[in-house]
PDB file of N, CA and C in Angstrom:
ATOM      1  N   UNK A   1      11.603 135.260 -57.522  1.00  0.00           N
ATOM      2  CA  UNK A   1      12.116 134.007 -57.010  1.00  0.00           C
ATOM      3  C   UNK A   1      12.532 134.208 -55.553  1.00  0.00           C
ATOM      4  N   UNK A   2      12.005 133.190 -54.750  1.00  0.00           N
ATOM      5  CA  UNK A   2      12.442 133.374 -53.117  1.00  0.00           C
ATOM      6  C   UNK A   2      14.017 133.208 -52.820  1.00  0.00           C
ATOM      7  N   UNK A   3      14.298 133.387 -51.583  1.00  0.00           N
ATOM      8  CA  UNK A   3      15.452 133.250 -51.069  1.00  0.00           C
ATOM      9  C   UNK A   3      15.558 131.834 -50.800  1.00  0.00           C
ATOM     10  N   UNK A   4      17.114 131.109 -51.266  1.00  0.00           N
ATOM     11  CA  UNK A   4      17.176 129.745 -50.775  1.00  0.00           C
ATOM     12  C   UNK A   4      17.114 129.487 -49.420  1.00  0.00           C
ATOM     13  N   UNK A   5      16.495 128.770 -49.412  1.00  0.00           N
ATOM     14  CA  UNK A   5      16.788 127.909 -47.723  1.00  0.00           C
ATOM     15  C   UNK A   5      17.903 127.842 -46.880  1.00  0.00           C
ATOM     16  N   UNK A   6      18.844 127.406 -47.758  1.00  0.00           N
ATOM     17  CA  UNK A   6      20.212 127.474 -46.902  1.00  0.00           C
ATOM     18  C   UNK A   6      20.883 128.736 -47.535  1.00  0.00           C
ATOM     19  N   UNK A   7      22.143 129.085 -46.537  1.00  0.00           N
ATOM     20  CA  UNK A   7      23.186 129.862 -46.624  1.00  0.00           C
ATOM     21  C   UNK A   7      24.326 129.260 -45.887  1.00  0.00           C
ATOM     22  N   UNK A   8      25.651 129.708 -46.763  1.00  0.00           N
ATOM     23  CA  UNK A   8      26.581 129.705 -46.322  1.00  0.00           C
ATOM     24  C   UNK A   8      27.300 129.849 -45.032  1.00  0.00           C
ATOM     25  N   UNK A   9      27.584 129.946 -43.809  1.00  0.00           N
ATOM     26  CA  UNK A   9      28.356 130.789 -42.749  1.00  0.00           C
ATOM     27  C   UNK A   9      29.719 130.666 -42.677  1.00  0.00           C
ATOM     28  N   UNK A  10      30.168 131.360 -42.265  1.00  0.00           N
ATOM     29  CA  UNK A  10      31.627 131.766 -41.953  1.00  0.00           C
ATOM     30  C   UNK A  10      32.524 130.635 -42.231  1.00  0.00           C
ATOM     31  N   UNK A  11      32.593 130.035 -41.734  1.00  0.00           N
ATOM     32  CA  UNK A  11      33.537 128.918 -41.976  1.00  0.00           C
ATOM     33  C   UNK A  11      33.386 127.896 -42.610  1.00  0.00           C
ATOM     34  N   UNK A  12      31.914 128.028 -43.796  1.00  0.00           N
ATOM     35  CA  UNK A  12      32.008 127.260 -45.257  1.00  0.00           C
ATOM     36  C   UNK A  12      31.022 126.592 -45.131  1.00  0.00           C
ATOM     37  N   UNK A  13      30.420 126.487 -44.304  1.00  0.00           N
ATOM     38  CA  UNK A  13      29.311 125.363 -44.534  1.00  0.00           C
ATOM     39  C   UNK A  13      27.530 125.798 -44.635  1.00  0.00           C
ATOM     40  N   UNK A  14      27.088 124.482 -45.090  1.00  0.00           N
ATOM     41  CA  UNK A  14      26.076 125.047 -45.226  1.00  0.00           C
ATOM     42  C   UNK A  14      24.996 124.667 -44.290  1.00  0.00           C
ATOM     43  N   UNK A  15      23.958 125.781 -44.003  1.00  0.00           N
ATOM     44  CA  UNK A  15      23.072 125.665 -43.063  1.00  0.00           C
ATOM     45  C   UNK A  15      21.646 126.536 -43.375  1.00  0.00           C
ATOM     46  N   UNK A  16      20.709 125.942 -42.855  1.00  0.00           N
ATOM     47  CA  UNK A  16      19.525 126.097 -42.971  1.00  0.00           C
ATOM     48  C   UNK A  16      19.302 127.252 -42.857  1.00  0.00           C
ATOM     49  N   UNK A  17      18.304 128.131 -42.877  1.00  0.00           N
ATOM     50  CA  UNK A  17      18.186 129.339 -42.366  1.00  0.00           C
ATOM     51  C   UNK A  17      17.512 129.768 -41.394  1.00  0.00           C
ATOM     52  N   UNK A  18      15.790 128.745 -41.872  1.00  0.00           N
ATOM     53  CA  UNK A  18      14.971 128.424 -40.216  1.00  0.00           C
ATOM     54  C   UNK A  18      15.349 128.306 -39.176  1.00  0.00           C
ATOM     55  N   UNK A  19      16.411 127.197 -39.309  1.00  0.00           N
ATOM     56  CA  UNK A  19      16.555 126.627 -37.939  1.00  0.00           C
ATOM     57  C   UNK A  19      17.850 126.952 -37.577  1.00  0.00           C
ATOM     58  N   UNK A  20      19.249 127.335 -38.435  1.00  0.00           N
ATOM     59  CA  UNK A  20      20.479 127.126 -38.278  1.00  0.00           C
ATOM     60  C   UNK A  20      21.267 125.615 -38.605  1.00  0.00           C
ATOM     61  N   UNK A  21      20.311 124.962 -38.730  1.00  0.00           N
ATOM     62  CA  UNK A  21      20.929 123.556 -38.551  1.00  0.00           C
ATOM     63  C   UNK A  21      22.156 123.256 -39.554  1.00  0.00           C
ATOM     64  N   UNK A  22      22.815 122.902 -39.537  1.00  0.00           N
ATOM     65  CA  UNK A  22      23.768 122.944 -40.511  1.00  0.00           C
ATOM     66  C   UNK A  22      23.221 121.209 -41.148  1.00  0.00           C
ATOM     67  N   UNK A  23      23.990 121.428 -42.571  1.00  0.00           N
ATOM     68  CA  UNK A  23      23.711 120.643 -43.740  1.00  0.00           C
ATOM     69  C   UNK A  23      23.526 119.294 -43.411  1.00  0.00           C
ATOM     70  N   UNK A  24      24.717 118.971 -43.466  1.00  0.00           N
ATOM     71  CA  UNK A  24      25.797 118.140 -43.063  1.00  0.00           C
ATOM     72  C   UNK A  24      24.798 117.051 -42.143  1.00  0.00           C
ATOM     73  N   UNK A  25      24.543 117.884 -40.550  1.00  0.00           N
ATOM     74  CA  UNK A  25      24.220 117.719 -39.569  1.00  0.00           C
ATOM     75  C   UNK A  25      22.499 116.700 -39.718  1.00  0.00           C
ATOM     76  N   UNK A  26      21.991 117.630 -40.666  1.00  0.00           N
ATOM     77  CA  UNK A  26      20.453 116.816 -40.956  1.00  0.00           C
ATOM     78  C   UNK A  26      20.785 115.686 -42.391  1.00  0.00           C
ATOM     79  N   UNK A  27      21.379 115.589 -43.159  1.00  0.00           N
ATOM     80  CA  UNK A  27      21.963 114.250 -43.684  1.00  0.00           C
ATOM     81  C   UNK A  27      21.771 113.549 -43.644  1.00  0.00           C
ATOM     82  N   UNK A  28      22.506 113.422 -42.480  1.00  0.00           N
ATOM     83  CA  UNK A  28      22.828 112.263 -41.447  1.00  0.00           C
ATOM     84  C   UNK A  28      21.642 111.935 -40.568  1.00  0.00           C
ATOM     85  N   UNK A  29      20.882 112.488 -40.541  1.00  0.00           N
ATOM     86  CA  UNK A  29      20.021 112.427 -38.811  1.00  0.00           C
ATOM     87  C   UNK A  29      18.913 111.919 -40.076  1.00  0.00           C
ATOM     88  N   UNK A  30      18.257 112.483 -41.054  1.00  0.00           N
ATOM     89  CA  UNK A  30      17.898 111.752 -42.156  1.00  0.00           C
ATOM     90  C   UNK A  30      18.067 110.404 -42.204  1.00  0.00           C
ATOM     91  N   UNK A  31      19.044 109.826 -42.760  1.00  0.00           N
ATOM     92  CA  UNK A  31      19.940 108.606 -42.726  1.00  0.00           C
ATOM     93  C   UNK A  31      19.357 107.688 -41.526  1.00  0.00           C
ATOM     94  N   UNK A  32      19.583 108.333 -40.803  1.00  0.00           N
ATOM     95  CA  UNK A  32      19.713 107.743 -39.612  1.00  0.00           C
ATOM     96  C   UNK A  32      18.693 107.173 -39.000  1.00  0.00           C
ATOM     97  N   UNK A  33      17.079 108.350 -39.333  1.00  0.00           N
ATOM     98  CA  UNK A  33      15.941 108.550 -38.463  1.00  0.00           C
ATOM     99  C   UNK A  33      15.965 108.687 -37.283  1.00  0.00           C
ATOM    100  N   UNK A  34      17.196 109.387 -36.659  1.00  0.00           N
ATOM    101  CA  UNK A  34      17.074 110.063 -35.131  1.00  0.00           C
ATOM    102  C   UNK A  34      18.084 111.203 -35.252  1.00  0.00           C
ATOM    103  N   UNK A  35      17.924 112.150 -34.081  1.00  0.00           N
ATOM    104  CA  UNK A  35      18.623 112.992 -33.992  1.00  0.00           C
ATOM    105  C   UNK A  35      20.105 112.288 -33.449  1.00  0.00           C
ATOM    106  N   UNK A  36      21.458 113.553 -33.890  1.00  0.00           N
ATOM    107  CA  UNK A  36      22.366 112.920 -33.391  1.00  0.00           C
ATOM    108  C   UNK A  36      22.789 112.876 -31.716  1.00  0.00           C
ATOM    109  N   UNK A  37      23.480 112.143 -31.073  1.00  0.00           N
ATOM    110  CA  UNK A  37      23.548 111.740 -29.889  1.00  0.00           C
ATOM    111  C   UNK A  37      24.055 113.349 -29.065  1.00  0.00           C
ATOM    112  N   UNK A  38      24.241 114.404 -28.455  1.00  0.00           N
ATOM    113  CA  UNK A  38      25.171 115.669 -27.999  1.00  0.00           C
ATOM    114  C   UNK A  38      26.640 114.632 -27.939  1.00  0.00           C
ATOM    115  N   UNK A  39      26.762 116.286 -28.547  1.00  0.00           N
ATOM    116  CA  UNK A  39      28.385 115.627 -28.883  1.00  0.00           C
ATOM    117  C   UNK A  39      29.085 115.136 -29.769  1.00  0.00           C
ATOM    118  N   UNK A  40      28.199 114.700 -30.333  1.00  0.00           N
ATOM    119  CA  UNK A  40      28.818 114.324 -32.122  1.00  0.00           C
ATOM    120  C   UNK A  40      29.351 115.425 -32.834  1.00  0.00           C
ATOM    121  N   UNK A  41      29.860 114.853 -33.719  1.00  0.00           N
ATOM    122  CA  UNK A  41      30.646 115.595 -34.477  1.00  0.00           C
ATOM    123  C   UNK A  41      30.649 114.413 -36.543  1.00  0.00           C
ATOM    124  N   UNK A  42      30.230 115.493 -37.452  1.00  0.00           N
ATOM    125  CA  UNK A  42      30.021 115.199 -38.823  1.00  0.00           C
ATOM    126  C   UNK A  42      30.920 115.846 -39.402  1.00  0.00           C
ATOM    127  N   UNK A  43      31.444 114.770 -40.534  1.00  0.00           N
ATOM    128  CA  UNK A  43      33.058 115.097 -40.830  1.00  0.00           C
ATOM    129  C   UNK A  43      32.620 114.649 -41.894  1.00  0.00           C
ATOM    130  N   UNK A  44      33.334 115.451 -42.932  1.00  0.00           N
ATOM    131  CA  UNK A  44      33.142 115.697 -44.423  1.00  0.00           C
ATOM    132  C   UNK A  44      34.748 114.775 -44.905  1.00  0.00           C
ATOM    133  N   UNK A  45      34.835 113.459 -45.638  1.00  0.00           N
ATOM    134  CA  UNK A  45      35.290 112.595 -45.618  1.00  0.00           C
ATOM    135  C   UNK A  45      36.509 113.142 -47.098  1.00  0.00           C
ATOM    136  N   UNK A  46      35.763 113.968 -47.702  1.00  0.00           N
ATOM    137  CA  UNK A  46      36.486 114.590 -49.111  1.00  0.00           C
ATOM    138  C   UNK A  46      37.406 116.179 -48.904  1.00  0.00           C
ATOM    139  N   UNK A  47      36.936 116.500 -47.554  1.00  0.00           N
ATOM    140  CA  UNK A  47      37.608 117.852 -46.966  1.00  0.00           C
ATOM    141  C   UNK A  47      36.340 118.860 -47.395  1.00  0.00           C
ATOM    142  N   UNK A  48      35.675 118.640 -48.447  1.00  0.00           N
ATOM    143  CA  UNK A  48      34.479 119.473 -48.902  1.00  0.00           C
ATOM    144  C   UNK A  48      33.377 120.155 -48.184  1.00  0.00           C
ATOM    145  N   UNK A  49      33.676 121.323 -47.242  1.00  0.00           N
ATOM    146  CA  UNK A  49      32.646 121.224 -46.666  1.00  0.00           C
ATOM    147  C   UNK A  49      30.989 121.528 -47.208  1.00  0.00           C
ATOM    148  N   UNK A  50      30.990 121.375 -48.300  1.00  0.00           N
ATOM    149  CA  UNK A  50      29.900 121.934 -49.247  1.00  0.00           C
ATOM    150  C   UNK A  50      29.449 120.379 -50.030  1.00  0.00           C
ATOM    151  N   UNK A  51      29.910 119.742 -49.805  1.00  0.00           N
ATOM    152  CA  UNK A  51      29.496 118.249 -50.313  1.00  0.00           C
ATOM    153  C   UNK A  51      29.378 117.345 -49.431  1.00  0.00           C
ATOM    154  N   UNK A  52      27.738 117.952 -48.877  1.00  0.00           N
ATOM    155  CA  UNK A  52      26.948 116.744 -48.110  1.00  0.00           C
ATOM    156  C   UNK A  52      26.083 115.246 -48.879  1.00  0.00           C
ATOM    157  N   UNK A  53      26.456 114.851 -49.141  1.00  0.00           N
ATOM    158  CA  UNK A  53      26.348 113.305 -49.866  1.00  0.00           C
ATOM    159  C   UNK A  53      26.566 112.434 -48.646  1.00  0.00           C
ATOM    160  N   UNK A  54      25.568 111.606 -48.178  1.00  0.00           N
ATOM    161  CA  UNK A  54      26.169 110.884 -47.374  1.00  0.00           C
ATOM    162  C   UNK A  54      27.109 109.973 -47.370  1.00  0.00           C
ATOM    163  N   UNK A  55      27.493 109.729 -48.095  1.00  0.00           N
ATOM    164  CA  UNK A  55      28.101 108.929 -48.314  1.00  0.00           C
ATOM    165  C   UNK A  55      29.807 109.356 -48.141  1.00  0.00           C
ATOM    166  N   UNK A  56      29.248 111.042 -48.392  1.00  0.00           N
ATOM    167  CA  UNK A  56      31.113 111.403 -47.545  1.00  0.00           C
ATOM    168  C   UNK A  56      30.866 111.994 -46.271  1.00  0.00           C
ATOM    169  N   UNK A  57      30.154 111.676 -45.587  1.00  0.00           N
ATOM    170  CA  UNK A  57      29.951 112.211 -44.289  1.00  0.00           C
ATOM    171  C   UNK A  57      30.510 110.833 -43.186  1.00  0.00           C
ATOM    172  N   UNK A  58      31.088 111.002 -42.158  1.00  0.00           N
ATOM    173  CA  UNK A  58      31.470 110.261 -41.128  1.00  0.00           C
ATOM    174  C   UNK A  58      31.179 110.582 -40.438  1.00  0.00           C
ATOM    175  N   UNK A  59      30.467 110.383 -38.727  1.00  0.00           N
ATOM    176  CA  UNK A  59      30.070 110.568 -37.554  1.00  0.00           C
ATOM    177  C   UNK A  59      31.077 110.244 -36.631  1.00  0.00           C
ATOM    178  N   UNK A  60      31.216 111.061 -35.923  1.00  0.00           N
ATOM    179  CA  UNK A  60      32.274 110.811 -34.681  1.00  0.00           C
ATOM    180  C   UNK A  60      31.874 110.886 -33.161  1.00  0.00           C
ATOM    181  N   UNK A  61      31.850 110.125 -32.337  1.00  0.00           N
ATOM    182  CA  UNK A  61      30.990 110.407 -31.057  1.00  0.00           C
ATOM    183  C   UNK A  61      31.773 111.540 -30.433  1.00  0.00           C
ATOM    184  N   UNK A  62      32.984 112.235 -30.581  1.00  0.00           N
ATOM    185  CA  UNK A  62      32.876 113.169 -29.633  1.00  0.00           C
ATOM    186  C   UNK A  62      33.944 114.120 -30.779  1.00  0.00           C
ATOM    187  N   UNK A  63      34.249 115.162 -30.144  1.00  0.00           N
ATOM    188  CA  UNK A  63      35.006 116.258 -31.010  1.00  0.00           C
ATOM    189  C   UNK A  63      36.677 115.840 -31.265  1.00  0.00           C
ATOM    190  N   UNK A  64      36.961 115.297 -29.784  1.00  0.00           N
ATOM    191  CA  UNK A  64      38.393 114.054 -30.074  1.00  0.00           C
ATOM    192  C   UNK A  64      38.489 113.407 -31.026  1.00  0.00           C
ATOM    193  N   UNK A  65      37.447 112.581 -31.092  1.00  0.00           N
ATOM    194  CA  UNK A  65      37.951 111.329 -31.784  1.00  0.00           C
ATOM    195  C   UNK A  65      37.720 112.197 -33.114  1.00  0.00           C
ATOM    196  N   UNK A  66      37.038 113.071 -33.551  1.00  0.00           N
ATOM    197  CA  UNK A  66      37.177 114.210 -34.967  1.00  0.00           C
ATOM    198  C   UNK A  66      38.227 114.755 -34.897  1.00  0.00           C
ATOM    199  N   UNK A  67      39.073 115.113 -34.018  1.00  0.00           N
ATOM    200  CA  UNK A  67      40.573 116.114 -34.162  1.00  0.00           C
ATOM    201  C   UNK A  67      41.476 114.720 -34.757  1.00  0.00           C
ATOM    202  N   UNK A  68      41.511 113.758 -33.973  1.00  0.00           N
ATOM    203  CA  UNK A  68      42.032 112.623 -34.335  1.00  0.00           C
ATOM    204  C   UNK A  68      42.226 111.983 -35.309  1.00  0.00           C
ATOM    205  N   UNK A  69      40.626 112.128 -36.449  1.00  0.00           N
ATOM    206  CA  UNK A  69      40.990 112.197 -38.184  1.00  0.00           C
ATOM    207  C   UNK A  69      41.893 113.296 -38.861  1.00  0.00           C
ATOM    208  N   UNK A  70      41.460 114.152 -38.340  1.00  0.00           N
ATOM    209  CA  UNK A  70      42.071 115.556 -38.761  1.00  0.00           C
ATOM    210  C   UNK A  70      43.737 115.456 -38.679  1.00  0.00           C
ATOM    211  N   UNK A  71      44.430 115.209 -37.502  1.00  0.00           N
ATOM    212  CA  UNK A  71      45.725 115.230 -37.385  1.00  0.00           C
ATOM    213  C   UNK A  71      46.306 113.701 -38.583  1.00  0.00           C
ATOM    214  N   UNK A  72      45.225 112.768 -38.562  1.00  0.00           N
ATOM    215  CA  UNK A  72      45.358 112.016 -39.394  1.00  0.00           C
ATOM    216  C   UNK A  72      45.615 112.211 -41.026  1.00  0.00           C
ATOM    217  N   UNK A  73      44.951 112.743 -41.134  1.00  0.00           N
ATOM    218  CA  UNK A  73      45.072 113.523 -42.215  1.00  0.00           C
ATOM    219  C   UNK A  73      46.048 114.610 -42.678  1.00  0.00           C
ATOM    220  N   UNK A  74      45.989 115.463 -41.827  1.00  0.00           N
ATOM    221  CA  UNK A  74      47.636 116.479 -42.278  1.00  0.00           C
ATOM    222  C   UNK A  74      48.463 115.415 -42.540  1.00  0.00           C
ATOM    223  N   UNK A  75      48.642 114.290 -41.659  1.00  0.00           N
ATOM    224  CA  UNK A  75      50.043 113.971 -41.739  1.00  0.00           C
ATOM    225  C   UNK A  75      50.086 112.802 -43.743  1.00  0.00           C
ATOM    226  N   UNK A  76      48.714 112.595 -44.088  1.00  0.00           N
ATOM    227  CA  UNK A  76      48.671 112.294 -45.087  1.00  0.00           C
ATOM    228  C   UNK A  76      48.808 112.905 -45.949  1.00  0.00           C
ATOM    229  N   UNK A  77      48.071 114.304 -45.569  1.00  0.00           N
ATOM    230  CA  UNK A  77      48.057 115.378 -46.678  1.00  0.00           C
ATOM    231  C   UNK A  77      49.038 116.271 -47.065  1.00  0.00           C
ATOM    232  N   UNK A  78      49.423 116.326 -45.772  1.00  0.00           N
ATOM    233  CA  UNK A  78      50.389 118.094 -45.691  1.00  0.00           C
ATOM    234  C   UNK A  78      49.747 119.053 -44.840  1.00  0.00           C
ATOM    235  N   UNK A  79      48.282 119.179 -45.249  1.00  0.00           N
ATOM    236  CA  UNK A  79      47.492 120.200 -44.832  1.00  0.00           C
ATOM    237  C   UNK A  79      46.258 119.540 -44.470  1.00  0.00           C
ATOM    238  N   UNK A  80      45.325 120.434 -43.659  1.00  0.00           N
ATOM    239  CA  UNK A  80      43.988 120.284 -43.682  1.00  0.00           C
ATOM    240  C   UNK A  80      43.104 121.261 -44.191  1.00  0.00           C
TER     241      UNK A  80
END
């Protein structure tokens, strides 16, 4: 049996192996039928970074307005 396509990296997510592309990242661009704009940023809506479903994925035009859910969130959560 071959090696899967994707693997894991360091900080949980998953990504292609060909290309690097992360999971998440082609999803969306799927979804979409274009690549994403530089600069975006794909945010896993359940904290999951292993549950690409689009449907929990959110797009953010820049890495701000993604820290900006994030701090949103601790203050809902406790944690991120």
């Amino acid at each position: 049996m071959g090696r899967s396509s994707l693997y894991k990296d360091k900080k949980g997510y998953l990504r292609y192996r060909d290309s690097d592309k992360p999971r998440h990242t082609a999803v969306v661009e799927k979804e979409f039928g274009h690549k994403l704009s530089k600069g975006s940023v794909v945010h896993h809506i359940n904290r999951d970074k292993t549950d690409n479903r689009f449907s929990n994925l959110w797009v953010f035009k820049n890495q701000k307005a993604h820290d900006s859910a994030h701090r949103k969130d601790k203050k809902r959560f406790g944690s991120w």
